[in-house]
C-alpha atoms as a PDB file:
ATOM      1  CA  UNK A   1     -69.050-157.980   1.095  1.00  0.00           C
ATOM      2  CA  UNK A   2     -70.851-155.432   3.682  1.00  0.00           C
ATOM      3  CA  UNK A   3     -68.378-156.790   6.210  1.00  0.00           C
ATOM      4  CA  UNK A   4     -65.375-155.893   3.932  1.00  0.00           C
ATOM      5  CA  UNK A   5     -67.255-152.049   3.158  1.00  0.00           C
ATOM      6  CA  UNK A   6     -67.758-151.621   7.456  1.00  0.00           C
ATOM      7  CA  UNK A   7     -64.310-152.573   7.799  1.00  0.00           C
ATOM      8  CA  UNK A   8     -62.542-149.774   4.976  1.00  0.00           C
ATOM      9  CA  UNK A   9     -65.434-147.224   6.593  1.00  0.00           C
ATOM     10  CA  UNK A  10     -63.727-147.812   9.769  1.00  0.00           C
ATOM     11  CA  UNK A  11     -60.130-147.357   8.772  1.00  0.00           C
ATOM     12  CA  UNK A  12     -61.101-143.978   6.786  1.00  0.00           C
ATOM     13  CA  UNK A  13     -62.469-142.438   9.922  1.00  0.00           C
ATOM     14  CA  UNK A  14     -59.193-143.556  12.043  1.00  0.00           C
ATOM     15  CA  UNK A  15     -56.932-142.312   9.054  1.00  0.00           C
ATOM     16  CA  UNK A  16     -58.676-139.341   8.966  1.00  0.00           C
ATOM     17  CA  UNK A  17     -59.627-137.873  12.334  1.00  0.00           C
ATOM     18  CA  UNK A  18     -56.808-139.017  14.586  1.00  0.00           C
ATOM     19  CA  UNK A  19     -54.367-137.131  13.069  1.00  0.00           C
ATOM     20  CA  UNK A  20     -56.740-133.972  13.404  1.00  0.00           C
ATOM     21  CA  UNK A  21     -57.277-134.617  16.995  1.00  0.00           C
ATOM     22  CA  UNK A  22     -53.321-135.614  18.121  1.00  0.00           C
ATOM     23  CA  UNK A  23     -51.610-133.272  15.912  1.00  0.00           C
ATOM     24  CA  UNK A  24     -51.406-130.663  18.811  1.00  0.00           C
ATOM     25  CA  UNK A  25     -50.889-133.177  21.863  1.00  0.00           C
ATOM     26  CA  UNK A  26     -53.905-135.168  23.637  1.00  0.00           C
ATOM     27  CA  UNK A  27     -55.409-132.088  25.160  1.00  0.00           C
ATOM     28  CA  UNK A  28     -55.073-129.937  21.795  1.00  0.00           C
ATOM     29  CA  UNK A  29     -53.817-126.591  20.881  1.00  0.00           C
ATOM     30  CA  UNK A  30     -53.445-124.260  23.843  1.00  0.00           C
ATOM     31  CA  UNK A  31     -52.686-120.013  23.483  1.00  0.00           C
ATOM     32  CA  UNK A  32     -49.765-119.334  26.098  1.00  0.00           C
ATOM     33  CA  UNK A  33     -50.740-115.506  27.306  1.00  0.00           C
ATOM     34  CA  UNK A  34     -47.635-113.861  28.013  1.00  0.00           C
ATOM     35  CA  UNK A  35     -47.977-111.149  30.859  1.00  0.00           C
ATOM     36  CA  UNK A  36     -47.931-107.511  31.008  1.00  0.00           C
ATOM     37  CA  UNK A  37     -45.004-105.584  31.466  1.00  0.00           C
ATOM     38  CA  UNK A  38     -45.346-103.982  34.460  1.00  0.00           C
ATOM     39  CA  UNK A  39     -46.304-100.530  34.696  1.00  0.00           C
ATOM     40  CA  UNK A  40     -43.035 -98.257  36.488  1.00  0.00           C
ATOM     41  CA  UNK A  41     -43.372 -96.357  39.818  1.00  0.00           C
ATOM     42  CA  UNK A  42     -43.302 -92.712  38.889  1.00  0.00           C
ATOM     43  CA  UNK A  43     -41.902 -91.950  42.271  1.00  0.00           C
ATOM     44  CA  UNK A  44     -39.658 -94.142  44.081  1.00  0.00           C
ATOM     45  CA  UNK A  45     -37.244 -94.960  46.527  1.00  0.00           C
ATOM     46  CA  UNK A  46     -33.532 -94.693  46.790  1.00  0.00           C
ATOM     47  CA  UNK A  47     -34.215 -92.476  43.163  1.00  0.00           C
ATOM     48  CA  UNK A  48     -31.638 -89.952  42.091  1.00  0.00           C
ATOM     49  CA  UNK A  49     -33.506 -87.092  40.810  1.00  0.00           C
ATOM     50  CA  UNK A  50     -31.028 -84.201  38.915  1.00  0.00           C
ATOM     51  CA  UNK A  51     -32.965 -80.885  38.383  1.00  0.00           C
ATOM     52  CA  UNK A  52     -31.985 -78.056  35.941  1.00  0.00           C
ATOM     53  CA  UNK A  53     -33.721 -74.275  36.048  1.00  0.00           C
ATOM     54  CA  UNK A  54     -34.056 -71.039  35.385  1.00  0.00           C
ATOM     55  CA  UNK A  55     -35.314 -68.694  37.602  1.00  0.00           C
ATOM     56  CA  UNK A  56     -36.839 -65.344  37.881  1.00  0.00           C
ATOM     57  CA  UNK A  57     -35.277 -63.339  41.278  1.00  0.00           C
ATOM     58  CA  UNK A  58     -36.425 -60.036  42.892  1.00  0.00           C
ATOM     59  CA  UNK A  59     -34.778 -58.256  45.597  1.00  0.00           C
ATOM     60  CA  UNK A  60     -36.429 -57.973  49.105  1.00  0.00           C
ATOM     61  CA  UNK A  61     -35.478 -54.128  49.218  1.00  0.00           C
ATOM     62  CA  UNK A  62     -36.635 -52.429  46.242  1.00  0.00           C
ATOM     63  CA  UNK A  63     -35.870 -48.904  44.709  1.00  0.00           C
ATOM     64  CA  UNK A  64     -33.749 -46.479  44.886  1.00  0.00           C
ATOM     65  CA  UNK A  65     -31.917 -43.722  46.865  1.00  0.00           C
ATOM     66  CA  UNK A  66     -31.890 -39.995  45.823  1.00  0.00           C
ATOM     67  CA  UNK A  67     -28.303 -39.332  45.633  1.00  0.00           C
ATOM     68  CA  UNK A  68     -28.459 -35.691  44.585  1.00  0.00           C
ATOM     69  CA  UNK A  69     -25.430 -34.670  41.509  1.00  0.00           C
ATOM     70  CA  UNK A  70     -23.436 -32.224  43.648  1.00  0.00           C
ATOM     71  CA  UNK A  71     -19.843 -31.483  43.033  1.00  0.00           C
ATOM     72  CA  UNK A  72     -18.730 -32.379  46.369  1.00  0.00           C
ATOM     73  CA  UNK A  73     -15.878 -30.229  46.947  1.00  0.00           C
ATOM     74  CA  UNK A  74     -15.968 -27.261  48.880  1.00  0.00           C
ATOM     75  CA  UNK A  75     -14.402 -24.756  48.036  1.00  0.00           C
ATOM     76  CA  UNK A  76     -13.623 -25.769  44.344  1.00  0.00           C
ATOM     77  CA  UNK A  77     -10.414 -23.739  43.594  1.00  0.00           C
ATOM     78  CA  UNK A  78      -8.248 -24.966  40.703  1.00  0.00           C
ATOM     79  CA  UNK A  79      -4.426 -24.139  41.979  1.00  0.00           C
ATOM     80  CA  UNK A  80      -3.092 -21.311  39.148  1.00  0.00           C
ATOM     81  CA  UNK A  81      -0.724 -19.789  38.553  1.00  0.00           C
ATOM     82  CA  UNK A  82      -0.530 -16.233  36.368  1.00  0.00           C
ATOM     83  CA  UNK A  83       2.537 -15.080  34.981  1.00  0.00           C
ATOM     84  CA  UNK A  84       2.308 -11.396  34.700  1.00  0.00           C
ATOM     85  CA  UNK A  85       5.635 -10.620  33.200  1.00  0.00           C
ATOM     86  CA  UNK A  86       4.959 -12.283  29.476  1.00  0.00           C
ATOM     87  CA  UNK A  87       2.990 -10.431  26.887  1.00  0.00           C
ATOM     88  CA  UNK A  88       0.210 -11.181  26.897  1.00  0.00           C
ATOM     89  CA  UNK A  89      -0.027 -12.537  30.508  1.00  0.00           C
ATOM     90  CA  UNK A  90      -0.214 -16.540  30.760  1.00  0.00           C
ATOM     91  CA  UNK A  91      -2.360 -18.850  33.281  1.00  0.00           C
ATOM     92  CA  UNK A  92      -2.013 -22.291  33.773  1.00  0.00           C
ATOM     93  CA  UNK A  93      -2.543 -25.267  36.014  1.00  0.00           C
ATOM     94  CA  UNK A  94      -0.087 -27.530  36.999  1.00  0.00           C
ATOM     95  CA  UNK A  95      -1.007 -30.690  36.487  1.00  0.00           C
ATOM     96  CA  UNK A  96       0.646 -31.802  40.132  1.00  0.00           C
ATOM     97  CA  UNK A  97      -1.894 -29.587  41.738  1.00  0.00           C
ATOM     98  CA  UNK A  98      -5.267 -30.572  39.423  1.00  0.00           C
ATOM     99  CA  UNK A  99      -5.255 -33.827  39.606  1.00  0.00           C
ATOM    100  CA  UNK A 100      -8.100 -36.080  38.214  1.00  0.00           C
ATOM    101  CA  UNK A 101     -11.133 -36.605  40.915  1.00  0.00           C
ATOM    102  CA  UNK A 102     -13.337 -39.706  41.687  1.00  0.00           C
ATOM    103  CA  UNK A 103     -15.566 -38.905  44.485  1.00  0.00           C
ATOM    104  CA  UNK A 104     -18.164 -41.940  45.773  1.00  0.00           C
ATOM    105  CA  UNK A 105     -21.543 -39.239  46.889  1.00  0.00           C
ATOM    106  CA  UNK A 106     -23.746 -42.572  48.034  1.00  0.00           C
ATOM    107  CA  UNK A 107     -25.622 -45.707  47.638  1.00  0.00           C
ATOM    108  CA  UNK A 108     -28.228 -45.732  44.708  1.00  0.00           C
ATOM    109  CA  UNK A 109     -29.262 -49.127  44.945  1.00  0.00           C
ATOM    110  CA  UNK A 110     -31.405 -50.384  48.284  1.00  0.00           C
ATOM    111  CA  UNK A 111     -30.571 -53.715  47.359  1.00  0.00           C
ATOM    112  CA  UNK A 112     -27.213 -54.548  47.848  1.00  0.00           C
ATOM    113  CA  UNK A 113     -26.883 -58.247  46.202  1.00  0.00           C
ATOM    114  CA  UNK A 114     -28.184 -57.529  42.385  1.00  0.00           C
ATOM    115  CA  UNK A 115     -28.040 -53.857  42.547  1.00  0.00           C
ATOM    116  CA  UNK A 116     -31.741 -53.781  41.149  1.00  0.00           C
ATOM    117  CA  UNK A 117     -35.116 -54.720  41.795  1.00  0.00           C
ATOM    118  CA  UNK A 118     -35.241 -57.704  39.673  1.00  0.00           C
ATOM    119  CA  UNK A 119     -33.178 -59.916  37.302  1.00  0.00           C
ATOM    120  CA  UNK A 120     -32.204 -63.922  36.405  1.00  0.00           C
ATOM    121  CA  UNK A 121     -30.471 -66.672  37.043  1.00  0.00           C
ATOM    122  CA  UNK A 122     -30.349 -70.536  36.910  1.00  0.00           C
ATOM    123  CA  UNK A 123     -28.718 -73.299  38.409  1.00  0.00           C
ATOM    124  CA  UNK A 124     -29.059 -77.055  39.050  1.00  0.00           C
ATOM    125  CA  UNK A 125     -28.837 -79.502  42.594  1.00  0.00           C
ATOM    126  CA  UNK A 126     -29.051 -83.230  42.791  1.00  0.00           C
ATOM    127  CA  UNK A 127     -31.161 -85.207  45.284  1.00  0.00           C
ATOM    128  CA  UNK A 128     -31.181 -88.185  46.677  1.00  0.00           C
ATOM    129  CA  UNK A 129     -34.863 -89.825  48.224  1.00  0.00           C
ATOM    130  CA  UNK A 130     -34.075 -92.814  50.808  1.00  0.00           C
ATOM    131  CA  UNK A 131     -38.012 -93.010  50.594  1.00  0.00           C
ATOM    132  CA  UNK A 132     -41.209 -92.060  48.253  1.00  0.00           C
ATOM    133  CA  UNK A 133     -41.483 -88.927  50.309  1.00  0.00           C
ATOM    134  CA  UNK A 134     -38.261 -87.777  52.121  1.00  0.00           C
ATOM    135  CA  UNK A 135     -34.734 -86.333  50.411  1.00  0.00           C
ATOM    136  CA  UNK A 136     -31.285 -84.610  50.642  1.00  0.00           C
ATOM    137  CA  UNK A 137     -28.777 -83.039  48.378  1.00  0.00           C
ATOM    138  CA  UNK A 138     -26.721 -80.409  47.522  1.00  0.00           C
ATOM    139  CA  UNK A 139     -27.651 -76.920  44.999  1.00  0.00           C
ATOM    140  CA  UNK A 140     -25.969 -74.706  43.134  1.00  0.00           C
ATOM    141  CA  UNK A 141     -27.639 -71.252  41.937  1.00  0.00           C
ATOM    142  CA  UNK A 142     -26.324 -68.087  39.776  1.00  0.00           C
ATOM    143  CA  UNK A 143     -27.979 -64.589  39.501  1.00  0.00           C
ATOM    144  CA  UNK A 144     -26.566 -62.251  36.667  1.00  0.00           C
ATOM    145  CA  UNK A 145     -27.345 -59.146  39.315  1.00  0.00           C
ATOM    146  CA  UNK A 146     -26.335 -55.660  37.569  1.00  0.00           C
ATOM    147  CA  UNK A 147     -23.183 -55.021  39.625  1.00  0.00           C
ATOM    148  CA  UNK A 148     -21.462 -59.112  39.133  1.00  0.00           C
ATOM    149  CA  UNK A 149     -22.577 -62.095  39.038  1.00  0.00           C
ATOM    150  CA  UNK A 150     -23.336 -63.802  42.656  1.00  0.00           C
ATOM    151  CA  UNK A 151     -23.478 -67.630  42.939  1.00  0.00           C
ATOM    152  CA  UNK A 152     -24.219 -69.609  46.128  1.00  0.00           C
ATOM    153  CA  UNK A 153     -24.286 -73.247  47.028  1.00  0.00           C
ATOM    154  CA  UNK A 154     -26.281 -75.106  49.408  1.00  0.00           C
ATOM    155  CA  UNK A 155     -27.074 -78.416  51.443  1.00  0.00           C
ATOM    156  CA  UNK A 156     -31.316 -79.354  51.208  1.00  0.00           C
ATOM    157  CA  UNK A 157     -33.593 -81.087  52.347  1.00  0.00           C
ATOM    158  CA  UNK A 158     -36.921 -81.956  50.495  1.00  0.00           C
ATOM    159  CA  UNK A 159     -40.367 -83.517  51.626  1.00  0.00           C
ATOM    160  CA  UNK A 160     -42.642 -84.274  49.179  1.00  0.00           C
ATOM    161  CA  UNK A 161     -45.416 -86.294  48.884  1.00  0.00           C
ATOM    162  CA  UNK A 162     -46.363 -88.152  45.486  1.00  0.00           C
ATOM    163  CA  UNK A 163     -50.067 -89.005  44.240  1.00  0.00           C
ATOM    164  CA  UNK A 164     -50.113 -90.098  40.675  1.00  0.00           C
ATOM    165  CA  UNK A 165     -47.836 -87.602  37.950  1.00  0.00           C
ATOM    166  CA  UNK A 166     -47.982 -84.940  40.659  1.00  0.00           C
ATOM    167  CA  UNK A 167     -45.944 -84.386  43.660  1.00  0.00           C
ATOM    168  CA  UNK A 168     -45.792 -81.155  45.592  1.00  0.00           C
ATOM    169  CA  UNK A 169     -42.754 -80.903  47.939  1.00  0.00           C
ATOM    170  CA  UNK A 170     -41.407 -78.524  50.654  1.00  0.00           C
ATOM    171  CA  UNK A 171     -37.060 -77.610  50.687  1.00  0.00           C
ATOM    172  CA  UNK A 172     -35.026 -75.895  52.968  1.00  0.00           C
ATOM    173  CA  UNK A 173     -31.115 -75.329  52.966  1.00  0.00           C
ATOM    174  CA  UNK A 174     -28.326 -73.624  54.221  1.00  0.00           C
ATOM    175  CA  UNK A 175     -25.227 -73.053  52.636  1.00  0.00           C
ATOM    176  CA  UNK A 176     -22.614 -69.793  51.183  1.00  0.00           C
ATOM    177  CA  UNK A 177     -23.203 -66.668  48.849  1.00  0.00           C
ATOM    178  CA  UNK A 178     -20.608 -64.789  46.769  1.00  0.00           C
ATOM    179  CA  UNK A 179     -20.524 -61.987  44.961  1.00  0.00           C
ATOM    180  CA  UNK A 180     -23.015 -59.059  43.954  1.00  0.00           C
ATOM    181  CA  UNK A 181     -22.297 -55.860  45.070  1.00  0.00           C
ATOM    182  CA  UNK A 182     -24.236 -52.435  44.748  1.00  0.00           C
ATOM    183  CA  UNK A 183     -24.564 -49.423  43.049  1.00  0.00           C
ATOM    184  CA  UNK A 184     -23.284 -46.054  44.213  1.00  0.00           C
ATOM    185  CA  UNK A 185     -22.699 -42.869  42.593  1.00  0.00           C
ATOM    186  CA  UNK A 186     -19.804 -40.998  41.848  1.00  0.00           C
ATOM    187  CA  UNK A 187     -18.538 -37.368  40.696  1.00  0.00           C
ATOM    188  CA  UNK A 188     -16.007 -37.271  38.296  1.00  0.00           C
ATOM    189  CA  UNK A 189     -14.156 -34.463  37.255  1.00  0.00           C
ATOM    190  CA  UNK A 190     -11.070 -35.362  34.248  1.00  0.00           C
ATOM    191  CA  UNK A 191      -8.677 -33.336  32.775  1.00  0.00           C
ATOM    192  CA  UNK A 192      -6.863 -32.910  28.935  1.00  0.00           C
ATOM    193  CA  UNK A 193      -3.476 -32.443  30.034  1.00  0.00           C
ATOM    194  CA  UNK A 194      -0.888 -31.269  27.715  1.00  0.00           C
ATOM    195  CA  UNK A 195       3.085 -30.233  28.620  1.00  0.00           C
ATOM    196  CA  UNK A 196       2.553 -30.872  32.267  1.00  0.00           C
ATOM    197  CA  UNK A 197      -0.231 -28.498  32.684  1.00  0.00           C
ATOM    198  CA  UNK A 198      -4.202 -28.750  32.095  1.00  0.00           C
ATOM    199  CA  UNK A 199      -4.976 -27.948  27.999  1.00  0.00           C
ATOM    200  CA  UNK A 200      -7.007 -24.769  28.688  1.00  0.00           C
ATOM    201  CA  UNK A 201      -6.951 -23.863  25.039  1.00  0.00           C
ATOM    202  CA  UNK A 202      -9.252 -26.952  24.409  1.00  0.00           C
ATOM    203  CA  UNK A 203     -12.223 -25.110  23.431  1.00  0.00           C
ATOM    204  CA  UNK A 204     -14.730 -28.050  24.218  1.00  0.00           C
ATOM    205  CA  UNK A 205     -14.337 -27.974  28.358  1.00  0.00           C
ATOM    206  CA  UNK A 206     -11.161 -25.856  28.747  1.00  0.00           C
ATOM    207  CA  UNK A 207      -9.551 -29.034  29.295  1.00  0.00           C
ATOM    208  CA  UNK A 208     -11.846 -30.024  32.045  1.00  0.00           C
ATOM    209  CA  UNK A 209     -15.289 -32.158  32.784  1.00  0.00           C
ATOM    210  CA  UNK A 210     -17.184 -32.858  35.330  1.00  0.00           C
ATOM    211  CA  UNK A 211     -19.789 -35.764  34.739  1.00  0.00           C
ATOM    212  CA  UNK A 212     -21.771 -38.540  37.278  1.00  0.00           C
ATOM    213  CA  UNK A 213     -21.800 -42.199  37.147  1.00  0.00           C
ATOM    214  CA  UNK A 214     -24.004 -45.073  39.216  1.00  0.00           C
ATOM    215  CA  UNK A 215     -20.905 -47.905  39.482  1.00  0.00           C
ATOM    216  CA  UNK A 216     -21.009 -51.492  40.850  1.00  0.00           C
ATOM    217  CA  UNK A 217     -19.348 -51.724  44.392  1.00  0.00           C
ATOM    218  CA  UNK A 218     -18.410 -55.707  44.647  1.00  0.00           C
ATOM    219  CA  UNK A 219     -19.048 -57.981  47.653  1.00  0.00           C
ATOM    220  CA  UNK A 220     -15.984 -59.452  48.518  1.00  0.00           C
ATOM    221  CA  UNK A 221     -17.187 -60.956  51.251  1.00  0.00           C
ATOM    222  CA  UNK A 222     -18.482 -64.863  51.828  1.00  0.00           C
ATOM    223  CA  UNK A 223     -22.087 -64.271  53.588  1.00  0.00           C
ATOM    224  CA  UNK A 224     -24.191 -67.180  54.996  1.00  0.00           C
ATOM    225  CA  UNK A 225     -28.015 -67.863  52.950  1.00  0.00           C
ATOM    226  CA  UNK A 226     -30.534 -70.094  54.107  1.00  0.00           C
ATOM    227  CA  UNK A 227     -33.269 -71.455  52.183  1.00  0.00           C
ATOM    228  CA  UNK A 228     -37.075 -71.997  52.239  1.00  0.00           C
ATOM    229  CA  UNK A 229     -39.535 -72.932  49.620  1.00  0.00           C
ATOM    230  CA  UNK A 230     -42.147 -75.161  48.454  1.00  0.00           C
ATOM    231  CA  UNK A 231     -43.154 -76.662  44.472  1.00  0.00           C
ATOM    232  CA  UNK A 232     -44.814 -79.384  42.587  1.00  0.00           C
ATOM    233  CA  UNK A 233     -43.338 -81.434  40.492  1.00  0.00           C
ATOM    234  CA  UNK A 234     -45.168 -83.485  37.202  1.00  0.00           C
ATOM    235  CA  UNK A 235     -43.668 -86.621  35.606  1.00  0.00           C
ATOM    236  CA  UNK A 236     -43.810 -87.104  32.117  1.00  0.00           C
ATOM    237  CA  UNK A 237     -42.455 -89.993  32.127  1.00  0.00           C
ATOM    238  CA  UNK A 238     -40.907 -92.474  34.954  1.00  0.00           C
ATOM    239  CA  UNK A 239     -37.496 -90.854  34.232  1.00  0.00           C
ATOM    240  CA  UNK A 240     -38.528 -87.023  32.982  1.00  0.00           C
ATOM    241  CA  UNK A 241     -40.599 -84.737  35.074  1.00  0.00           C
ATOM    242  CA  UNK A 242     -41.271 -80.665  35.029  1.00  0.00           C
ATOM    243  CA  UNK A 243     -41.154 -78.708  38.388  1.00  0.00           C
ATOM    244  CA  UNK A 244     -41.692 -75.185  39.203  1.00  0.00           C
ATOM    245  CA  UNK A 245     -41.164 -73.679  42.744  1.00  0.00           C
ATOM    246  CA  UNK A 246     -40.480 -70.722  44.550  1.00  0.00           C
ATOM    247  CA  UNK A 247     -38.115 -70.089  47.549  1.00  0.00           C
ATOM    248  CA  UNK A 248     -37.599 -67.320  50.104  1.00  0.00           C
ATOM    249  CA  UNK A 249     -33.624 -66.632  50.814  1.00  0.00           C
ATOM    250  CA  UNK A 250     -32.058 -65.263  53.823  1.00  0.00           C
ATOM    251  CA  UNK A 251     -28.664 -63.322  53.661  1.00  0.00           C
ATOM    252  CA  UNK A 252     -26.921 -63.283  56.756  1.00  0.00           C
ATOM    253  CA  UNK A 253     -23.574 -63.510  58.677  1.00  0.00           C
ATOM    254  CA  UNK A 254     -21.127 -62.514  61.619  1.00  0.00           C
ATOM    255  CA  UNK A 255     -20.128 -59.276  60.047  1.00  0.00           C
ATOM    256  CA  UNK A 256     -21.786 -55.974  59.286  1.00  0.00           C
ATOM    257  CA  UNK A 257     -19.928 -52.986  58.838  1.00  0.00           C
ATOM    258  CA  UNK A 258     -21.739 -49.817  57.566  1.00  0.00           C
ATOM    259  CA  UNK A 259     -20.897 -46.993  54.811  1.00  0.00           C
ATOM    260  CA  UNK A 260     -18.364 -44.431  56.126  1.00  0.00           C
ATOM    261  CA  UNK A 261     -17.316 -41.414  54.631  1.00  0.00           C
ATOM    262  CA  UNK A 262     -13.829 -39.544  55.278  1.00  0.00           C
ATOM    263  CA  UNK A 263     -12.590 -36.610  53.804  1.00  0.00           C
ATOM    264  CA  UNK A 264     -10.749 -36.303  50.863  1.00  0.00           C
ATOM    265  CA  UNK A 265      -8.203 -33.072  50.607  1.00  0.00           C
ATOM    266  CA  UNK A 266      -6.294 -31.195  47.962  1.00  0.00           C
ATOM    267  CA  UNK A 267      -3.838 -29.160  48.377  1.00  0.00           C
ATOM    268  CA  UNK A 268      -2.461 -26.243  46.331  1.00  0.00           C
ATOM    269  CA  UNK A 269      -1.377 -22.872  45.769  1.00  0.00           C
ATOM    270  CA  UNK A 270      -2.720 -19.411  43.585  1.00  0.00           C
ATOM    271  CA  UNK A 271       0.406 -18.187  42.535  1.00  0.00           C
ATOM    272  CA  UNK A 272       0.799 -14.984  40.594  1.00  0.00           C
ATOM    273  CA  UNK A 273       4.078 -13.302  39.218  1.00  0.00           C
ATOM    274  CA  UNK A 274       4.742 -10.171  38.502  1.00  0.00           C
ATOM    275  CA  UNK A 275       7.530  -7.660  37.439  1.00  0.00           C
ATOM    276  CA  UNK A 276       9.868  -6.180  39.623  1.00  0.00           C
ATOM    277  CA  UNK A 277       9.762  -2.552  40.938  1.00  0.00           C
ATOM    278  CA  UNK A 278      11.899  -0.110  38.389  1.00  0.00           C
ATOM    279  CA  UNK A 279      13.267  -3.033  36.358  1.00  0.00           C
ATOM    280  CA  UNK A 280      13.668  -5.110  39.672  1.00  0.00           C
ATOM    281  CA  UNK A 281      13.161  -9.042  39.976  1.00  0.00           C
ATOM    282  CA  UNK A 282       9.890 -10.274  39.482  1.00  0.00           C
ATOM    283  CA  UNK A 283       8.162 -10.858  42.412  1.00  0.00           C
ATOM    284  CA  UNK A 284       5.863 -13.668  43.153  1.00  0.00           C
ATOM    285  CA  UNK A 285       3.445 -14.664  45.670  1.00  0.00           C
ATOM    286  CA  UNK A 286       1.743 -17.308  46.807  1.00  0.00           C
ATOM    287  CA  UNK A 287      -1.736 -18.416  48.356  1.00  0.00           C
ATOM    288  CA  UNK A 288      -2.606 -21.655  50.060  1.00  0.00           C
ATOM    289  CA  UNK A 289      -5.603 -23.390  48.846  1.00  0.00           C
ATOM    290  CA  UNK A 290      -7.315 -26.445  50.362  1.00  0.00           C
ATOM    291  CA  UNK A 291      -9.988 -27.999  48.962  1.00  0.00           C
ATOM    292  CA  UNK A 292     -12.179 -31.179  51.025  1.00  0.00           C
ATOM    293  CA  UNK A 293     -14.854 -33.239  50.005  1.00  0.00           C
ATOM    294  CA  UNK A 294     -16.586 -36.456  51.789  1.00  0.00           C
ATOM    295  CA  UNK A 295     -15.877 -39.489  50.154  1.00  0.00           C
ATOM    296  CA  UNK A 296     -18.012 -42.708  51.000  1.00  0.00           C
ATOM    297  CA  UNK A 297     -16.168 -45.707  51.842  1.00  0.00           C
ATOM    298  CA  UNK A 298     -18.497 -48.643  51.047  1.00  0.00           C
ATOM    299  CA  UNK A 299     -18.616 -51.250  54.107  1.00  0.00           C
ATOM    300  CA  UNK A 300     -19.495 -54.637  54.233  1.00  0.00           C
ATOM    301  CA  UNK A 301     -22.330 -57.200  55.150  1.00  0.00           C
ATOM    302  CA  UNK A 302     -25.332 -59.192  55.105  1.00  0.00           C
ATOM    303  CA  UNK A 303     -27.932 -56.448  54.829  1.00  0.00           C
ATOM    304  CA  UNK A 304     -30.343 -55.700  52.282  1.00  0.00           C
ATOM    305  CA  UNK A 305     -29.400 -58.935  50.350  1.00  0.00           C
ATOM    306  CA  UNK A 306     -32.501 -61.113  50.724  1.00  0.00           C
ATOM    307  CA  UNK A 307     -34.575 -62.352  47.628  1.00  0.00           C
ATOM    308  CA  UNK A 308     -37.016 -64.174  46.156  1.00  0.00           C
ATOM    309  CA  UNK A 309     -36.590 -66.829  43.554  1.00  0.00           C
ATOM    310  CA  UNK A 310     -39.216 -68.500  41.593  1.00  0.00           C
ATOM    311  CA  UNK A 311     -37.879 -71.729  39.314  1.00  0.00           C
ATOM    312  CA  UNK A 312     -39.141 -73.183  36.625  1.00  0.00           C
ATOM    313  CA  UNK A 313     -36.751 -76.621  34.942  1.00  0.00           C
ATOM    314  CA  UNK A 314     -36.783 -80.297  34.083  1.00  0.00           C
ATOM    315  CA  UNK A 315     -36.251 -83.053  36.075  1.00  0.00           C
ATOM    316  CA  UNK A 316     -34.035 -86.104  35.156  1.00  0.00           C
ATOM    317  CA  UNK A 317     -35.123 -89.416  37.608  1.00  0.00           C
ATOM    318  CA  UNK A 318     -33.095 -92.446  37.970  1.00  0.00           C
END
């Protein structure tokens, strides 16, 4: 009898603990750790990195000239001409001899790329690093200057050098600049003419006024701009960064030709008329006039076009 108890004692234990102790394998249940994802390189080589900005520019020559409102002509003598032998006598001018005036007096501006001493712009460039820490690529900038807008584009070159989210950097480039232009002022002088002649009767001017303007004077000229500047850059993520930076740009090229001025003249005549002796022909006679002013002819160059930029954009990494 104990023999047959030992024996189903024996057989519970086996029935009961094996199972426990194979159901995962011989060497029981293991955890399988699965591994980190790796953590991304913020800065990298052969990365694309496409930058988009704004920017805040001010001219290298500030201020203004002190271009005095003149009327520039001298003498100022409207051709006439006064018909004595109508009642009452009648004085007009001819239209052909008052024609409507648009004199340039002289530069306003000093600068002579945004036509002021400060404004904005934007732009974007994409850049290409072969390493952690050197770069090329190309740039495009616009500046909304007061006289038109002036763009440029350029080749760089960027060094930078990375140490965790932050990376300052140095840049350089060369490349072309278009547009902008100056600001010069002008005396105007426009008639209301009516039947040929100037509209005397017109009891606001006597059909004439005489009023100054500060105009834009385009560049129509391609100059050469070089580039120097240094930043820092801070990545948000391994693909987004912010960057701020601040360049120095040099206007320059083969040609330079400076303001002129030449004289403008007018031609015309004083005529009066009046009646014959003892019921004779009328008689009229005549006086030359000539009127001359200077008249600036805006020239050409790279002068007085520097500027500083400072940037502030996004970064997009791949």
């Amino acid at each position: 009898m104990k023999k047959l108890t030992l024996t189903f004692c024996a057989m519970f234990v086996v029935l009961t603990v094996a199972p426990a102790i194979y159901a995962d394998g011989p060497e029981g249940k293991k955890e399988v750790m699965q591994p980190a994802p790796p953590v991304c390189e913020l800065y990298r080589a052969h990365e694309w990195d496409l930058d988009i900005w704004g920017s805040f520019v001010f001219a290298g020559d500030t201020g203004t000239f002190d271009v005095p409102r003149v009327d520039p002509f001298s003498p100022d003598i409207d051709p006439t001409i006064t018909n004595n032998t109508t009642t009452p006598p009648t004085v007009t001018q001819p239209q052909s001899q008052n024609p409507n005036e648009r004199i340039n007096l002289g530069r306003v501006s000093q600068n002579e790329l945004i036509g002021r001493d400060d404004t904005f712009g934007g732009g974007v460039d994409l850049k290409y690093f072969w390493s952690r820490y050197f770069g090329a690529g190309i740039e495009g900038l616009g500046i909304a200057s007061k006289t038109n807008f002036a763009g440029a584009e350029l080749a760089t070159f960027t060094v930078r050098y990375p140490f965790g989210r932050f990376a300052p950097y140095g840049f350089g480039g060369i490349g072309a600049l278009e547009g902008g232009g100056s600001l010069y002022r002008f005396f105007n002088e426009k008639h209301d003419f009516v039947g040929g002649n100037v509209n005397t009767a017109n009891t606001v001017n006597g059909g004439e006024r005489e009023f100054w303007t500060d105009d834009a004077v385009y560049n129509h000229h391609t100059r050469a701009i070089g580039q120097l500047g240094f930043g820092l850059e801070y990545r948000v993520t391994c693909h987004v960064g912010l960057m701020a930076d601040f360049s120095w740009n040099f206007v320059f090229g083969p040609e330079d030709h400076a303001d002129r001025f030449h004289d403008i003249v007018e031609t015309g005549q004083i005529t009066t008329i009046n009646p014959g002796i003892r019921g004779g022909p009328p008689v009229t006679t005549s006086t030359n006039i000539v009127n001359t002013a200077p008249d600036l002819r805006p020239g050409h160059g790279s002068d007085n076009q520097d500027f500083g930029m400072a940037r502030f954009g996004f970064t997009f990494s791949y």
